[in-house]
C-alpha atoms as a PDB file:
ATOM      1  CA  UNK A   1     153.893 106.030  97.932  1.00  0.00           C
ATOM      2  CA  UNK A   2     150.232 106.634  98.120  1.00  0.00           C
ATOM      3  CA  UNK A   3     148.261 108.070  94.968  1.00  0.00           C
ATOM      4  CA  UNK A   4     145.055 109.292  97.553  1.00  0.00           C
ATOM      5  CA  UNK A   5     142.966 108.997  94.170  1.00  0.00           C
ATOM      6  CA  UNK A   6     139.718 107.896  93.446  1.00  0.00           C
ATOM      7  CA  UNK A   7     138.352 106.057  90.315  1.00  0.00           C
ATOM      8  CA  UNK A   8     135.225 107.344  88.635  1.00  0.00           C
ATOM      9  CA  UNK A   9     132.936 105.398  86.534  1.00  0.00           C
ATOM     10  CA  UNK A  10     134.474 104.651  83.061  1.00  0.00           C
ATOM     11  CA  UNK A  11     137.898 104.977  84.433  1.00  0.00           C
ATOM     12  CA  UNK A  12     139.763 102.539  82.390  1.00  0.00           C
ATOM     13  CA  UNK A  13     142.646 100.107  84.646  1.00  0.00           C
ATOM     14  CA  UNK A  14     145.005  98.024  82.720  1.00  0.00           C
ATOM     15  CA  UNK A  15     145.219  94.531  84.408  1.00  0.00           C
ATOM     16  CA  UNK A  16     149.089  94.049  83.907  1.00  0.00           C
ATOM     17  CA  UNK A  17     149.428  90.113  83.357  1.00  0.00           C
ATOM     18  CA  UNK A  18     149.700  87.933  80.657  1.00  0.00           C
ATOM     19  CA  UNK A  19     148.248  84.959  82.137  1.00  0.00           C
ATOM     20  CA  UNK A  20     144.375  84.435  80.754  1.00  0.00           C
ATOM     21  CA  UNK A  21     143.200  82.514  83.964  1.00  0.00           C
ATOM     22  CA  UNK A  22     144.310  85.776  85.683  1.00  0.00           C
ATOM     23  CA  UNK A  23     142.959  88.347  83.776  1.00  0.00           C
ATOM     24  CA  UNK A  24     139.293  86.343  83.820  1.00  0.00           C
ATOM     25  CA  UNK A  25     139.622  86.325  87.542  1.00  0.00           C
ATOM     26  CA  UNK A  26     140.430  89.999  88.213  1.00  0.00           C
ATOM     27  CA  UNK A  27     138.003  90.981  85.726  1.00  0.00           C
ATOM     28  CA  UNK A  28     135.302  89.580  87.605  1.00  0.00           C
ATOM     29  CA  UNK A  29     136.135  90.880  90.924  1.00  0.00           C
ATOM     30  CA  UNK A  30     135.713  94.320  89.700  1.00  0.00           C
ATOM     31  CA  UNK A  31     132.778  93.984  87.351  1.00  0.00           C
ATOM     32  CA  UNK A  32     130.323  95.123  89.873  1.00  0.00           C
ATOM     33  CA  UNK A  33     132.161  98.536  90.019  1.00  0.00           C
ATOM     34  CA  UNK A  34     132.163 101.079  87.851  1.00  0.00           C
ATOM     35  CA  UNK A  35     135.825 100.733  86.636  1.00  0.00           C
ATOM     36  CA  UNK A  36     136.837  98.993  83.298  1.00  0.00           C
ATOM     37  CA  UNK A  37     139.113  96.769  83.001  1.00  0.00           C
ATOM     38  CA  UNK A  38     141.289  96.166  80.104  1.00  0.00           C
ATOM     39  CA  UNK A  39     143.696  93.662  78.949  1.00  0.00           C
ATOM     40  CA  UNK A  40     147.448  93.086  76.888  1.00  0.00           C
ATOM     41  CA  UNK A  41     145.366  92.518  73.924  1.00  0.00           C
ATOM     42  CA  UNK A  42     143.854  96.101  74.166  1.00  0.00           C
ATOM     43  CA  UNK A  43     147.160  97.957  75.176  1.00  0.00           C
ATOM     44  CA  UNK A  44     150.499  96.072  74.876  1.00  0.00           C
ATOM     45  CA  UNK A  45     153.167  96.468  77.219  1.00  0.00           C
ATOM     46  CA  UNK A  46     156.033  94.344  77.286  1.00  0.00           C
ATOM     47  CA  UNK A  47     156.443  91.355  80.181  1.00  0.00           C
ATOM     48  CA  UNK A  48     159.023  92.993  82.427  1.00  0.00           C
ATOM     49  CA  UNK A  49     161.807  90.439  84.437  1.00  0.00           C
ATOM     50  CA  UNK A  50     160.153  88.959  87.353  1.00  0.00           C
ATOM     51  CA  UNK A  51     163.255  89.958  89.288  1.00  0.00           C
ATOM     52  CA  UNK A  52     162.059  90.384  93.089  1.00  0.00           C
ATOM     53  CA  UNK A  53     162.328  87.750  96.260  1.00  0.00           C
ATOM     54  CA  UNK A  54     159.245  89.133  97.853  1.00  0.00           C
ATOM     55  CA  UNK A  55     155.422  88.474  96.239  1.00  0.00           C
ATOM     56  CA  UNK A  56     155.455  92.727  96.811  1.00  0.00           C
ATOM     57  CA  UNK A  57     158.551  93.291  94.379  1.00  0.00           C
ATOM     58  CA  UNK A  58     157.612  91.441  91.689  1.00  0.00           C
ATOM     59  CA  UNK A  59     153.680  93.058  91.617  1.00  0.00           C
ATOM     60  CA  UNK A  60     154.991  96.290  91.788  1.00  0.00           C
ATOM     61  CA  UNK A  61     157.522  96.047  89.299  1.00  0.00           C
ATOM     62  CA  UNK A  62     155.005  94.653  86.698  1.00  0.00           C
ATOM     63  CA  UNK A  63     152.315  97.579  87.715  1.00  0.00           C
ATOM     64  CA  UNK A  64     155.002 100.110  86.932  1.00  0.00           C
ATOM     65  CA  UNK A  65     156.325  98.677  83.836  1.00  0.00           C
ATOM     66  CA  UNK A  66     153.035  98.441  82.793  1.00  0.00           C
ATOM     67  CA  UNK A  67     151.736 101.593  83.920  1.00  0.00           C
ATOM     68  CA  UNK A  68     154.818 103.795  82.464  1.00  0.00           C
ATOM     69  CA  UNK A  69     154.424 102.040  79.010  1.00  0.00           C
ATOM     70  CA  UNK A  70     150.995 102.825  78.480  1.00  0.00           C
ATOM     71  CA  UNK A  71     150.172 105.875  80.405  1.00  0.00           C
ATOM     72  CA  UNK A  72     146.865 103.577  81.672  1.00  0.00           C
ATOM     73  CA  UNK A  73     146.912 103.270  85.980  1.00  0.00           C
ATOM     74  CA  UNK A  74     147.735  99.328  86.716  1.00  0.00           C
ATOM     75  CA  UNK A  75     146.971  96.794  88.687  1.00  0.00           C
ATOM     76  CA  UNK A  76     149.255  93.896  88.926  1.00  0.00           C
ATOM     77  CA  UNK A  77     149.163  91.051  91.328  1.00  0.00           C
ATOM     78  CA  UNK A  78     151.799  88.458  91.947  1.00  0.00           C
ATOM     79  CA  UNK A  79     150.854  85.645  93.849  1.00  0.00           C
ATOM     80  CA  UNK A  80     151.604  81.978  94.555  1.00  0.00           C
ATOM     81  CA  UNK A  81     151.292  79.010  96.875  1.00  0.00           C
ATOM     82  CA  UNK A  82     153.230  78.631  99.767  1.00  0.00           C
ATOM     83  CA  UNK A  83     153.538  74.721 101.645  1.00  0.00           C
ATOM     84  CA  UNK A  84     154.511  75.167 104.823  1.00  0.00           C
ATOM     85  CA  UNK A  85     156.897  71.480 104.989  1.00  0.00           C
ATOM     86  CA  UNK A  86     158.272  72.804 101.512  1.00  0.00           C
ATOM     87  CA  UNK A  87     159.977  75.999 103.655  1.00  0.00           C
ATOM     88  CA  UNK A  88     157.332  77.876 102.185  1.00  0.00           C
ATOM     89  CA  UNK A  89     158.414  77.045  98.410  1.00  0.00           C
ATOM     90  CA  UNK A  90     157.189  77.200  95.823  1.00  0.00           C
ATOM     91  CA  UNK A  91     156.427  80.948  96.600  1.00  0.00           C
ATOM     92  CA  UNK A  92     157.514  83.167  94.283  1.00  0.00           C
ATOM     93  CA  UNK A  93     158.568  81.031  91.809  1.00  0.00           C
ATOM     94  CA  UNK A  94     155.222  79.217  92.004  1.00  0.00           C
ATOM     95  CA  UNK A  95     154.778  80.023  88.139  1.00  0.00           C
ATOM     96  CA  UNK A  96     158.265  79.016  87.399  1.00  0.00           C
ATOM     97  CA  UNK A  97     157.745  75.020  89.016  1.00  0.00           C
ATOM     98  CA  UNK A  98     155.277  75.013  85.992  1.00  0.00           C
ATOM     99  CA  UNK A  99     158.026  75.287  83.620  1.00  0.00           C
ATOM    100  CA  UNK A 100     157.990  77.356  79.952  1.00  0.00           C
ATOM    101  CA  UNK A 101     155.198  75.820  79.395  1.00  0.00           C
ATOM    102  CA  UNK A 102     153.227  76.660  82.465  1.00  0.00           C
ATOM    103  CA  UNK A 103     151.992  73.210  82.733  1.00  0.00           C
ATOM    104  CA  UNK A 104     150.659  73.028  86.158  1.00  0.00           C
ATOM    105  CA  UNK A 105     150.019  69.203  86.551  1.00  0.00           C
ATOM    106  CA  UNK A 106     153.580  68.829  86.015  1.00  0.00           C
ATOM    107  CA  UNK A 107     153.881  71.659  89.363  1.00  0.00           C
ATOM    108  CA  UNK A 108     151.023  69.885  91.343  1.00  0.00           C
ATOM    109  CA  UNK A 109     153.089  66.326  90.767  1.00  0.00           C
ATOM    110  CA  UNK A 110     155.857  68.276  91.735  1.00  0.00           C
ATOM    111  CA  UNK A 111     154.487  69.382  94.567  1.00  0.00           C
ATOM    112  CA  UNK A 112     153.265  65.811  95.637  1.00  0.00           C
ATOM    113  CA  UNK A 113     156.499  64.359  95.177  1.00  0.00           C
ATOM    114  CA  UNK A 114     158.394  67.035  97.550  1.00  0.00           C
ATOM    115  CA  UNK A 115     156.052  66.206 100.050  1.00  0.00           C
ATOM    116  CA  UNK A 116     155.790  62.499  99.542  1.00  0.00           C
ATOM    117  CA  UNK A 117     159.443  62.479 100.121  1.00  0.00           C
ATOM    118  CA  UNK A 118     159.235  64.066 103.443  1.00  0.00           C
ATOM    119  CA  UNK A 119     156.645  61.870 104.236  1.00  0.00           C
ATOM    120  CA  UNK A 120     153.940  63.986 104.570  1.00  0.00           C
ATOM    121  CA  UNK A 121     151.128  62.465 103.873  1.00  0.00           C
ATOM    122  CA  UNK A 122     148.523  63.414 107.116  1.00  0.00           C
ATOM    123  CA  UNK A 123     146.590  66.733 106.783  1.00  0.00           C
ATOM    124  CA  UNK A 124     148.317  68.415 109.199  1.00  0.00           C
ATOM    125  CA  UNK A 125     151.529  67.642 107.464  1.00  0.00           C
ATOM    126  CA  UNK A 126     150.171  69.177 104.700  1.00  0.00           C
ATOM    127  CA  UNK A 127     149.083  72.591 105.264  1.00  0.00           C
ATOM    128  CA  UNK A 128     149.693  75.321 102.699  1.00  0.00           C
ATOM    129  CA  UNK A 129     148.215  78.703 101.769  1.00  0.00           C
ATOM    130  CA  UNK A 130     148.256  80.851  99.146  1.00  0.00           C
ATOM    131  CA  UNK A 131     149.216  84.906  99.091  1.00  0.00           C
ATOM    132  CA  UNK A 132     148.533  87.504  96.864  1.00  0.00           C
ATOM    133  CA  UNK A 133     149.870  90.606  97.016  1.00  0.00           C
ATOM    134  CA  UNK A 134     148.451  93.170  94.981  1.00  0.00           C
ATOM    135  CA  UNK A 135     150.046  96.411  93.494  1.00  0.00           C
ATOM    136  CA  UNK A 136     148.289  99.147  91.961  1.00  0.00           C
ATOM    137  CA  UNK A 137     150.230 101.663  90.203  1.00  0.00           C
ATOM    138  CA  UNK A 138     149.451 105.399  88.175  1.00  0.00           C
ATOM    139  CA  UNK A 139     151.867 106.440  85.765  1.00  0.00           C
ATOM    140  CA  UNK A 140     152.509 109.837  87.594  1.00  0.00           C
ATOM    141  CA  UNK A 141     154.343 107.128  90.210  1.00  0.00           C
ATOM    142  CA  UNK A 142     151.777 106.602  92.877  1.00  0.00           C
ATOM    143  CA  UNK A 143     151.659 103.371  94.236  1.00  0.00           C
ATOM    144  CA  UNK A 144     149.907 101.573  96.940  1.00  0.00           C
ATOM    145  CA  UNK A 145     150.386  97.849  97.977  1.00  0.00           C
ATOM    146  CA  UNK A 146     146.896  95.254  99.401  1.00  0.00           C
ATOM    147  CA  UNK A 147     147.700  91.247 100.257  1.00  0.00           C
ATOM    148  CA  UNK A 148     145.444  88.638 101.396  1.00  0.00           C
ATOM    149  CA  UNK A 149     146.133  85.473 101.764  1.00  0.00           C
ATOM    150  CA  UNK A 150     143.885  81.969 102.425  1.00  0.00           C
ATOM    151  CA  UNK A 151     144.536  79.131 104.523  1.00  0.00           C
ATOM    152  CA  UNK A 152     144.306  75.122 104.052  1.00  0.00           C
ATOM    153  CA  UNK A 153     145.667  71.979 103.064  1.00  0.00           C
ATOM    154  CA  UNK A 154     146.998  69.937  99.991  1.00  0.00           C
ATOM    155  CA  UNK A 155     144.916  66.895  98.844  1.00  0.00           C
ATOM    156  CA  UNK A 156     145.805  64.643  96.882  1.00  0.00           C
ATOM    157  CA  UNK A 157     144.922  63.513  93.741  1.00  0.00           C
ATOM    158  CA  UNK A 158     143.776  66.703  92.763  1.00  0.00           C
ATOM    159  CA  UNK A 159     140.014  67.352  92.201  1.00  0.00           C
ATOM    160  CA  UNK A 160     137.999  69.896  89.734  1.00  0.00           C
ATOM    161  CA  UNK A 161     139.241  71.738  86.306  1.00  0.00           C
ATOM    162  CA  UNK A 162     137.836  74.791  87.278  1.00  0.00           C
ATOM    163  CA  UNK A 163     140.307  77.764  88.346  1.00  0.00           C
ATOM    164  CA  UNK A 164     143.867  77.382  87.163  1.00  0.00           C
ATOM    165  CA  UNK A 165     147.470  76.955  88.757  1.00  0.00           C
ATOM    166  CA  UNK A 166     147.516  74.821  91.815  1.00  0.00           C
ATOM    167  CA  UNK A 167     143.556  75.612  92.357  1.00  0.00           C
ATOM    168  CA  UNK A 168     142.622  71.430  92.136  1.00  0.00           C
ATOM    169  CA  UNK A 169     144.841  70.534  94.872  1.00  0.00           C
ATOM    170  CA  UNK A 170     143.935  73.143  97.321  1.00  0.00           C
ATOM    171  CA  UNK A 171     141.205  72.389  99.629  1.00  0.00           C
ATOM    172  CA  UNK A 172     140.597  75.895 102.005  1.00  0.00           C
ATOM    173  CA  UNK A 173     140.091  76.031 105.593  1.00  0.00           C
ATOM    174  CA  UNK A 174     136.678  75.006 106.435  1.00  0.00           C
ATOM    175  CA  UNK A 175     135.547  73.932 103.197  1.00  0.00           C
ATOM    176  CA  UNK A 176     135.043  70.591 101.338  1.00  0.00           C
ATOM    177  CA  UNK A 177     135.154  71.281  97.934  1.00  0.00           C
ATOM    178  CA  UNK A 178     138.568  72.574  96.324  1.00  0.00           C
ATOM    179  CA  UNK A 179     139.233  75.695  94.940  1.00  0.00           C
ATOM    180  CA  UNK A 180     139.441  73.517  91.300  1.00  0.00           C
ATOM    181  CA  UNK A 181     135.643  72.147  92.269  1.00  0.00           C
ATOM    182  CA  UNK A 182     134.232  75.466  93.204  1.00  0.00           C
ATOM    183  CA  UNK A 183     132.038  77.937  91.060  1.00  0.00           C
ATOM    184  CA  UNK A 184     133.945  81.160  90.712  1.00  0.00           C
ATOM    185  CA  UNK A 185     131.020  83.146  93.119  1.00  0.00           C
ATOM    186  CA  UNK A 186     132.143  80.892  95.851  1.00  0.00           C
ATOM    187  CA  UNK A 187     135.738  81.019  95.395  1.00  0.00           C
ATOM    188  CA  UNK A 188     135.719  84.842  95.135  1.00  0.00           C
ATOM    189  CA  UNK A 189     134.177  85.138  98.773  1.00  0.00           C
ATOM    190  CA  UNK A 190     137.354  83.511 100.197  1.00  0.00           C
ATOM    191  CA  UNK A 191     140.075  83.317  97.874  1.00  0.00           C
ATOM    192  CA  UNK A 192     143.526  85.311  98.551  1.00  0.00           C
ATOM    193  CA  UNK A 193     143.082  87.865  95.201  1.00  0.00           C
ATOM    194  CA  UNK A 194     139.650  88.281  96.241  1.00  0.00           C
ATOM    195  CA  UNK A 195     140.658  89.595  99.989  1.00  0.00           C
ATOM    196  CA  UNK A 196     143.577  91.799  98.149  1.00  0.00           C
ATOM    197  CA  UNK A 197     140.607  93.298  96.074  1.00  0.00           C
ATOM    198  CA  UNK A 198     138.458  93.646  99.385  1.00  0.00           C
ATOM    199  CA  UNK A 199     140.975  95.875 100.385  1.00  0.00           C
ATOM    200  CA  UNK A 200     141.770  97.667  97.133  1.00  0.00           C
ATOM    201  CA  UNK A 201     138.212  98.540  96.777  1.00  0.00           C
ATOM    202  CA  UNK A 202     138.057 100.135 100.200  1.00  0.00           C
ATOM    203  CA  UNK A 203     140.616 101.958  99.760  1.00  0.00           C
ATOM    204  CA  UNK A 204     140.200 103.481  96.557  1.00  0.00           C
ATOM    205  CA  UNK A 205     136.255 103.713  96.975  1.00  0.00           C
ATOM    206  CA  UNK A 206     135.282 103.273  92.911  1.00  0.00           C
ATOM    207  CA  UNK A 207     132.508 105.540  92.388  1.00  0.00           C
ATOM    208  CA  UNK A 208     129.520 106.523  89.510  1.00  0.00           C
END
């Protein structure tokens, strides 16, 4: 279901996650519009179920949750990384190989030990990408849907401590530094929540 409405400037949207790294990163894709975001901290909502199979399920049912409990429009994303000699795991339960604690060097080594075992250890053996699909929803019950997604391979042992999740193992297409080793201005031209964003923005056309 489409919404067909436009944000004006001030227009306050509630980033529905609970994950810090996330809400930094969203943040700063729309600070040069005239939107505000706003965080848990500022309007609690409780963490729905992550119940879906698809990256598209589980957005929208957190931007709904989130949107009905607060009467605030939402924008949830779910995203994760998908290794192509892994059958495309971890996917959707990319947060969930990090464990309760969301430790993701224990997911990264996790990561490097499914592949080790397959023996893929060439760069073509070890392509990957990660997807983001991106779910904005009002709480009269419009919703709309934007994914991107970005292309490269696994290196190991990881490199950089900037980003978060599996950020220091993934080195993009066409690029030598990893997504852990870049500054966030160059890993917002090219990054998979940055293209979902790209296409957000279009869509919705923030104004002043």
């Amino acid at each position: 279901m489409r919404s067909r409405r436009k944000f004006v400037a001030g227009d306050e949207v509630l980033v529905a996650s609970h994950n810090d790294g996330k809400i930094r990163e969203i943040a700063d894709l729309l600070a040069p519009y005239s939107v505000k975001p706003v965080s848990f901290s500022e309007h609690p909502f409780p963490e729905p179920e992550e119940t879906g199979l698809t990256f598209r399920e589980n957005s929208e049912i957190k931007a709904v949750s989130a949107a009905k409990a607060t009467g605030i429009v939402a924008l949830a994303d779910d995203s994760g990384l998908e290794v192509d000699a892994l059958a495309g795991e971890p996917g959707v339960y990319s947060a969930r190989w990090a464990g309760r604690d969301k430790d993701f060097r224990t997911a990264m080594h996790r990561v490097e030990q499914s592949l080790s075992e397959r023996g893929a250890v060439r760069a073509k053996q070890r392509q990957a990408n990660f997807v983001c699909d991106l779910c904005v929803a009002w709480p009269d019950g419009g919703i709309d849907h934007f994914e991107g997604r970005v292309y490269g391979t696994l290196i190991w042992p990881p490199r950089g401590d900037k980003g978060f999740g599996y950020d220091p193992m993934f080195l993009p297409r066409g690029h030598s530094l990893t997504f852990g080793e870049m500054e966030d201005t160059a890993k917002h031209r090219i990054s998979h929540r940055a293209q979902a964003f790209r296409l957000f923005l279009k869509a919705y056309e923030p104004c002043g």
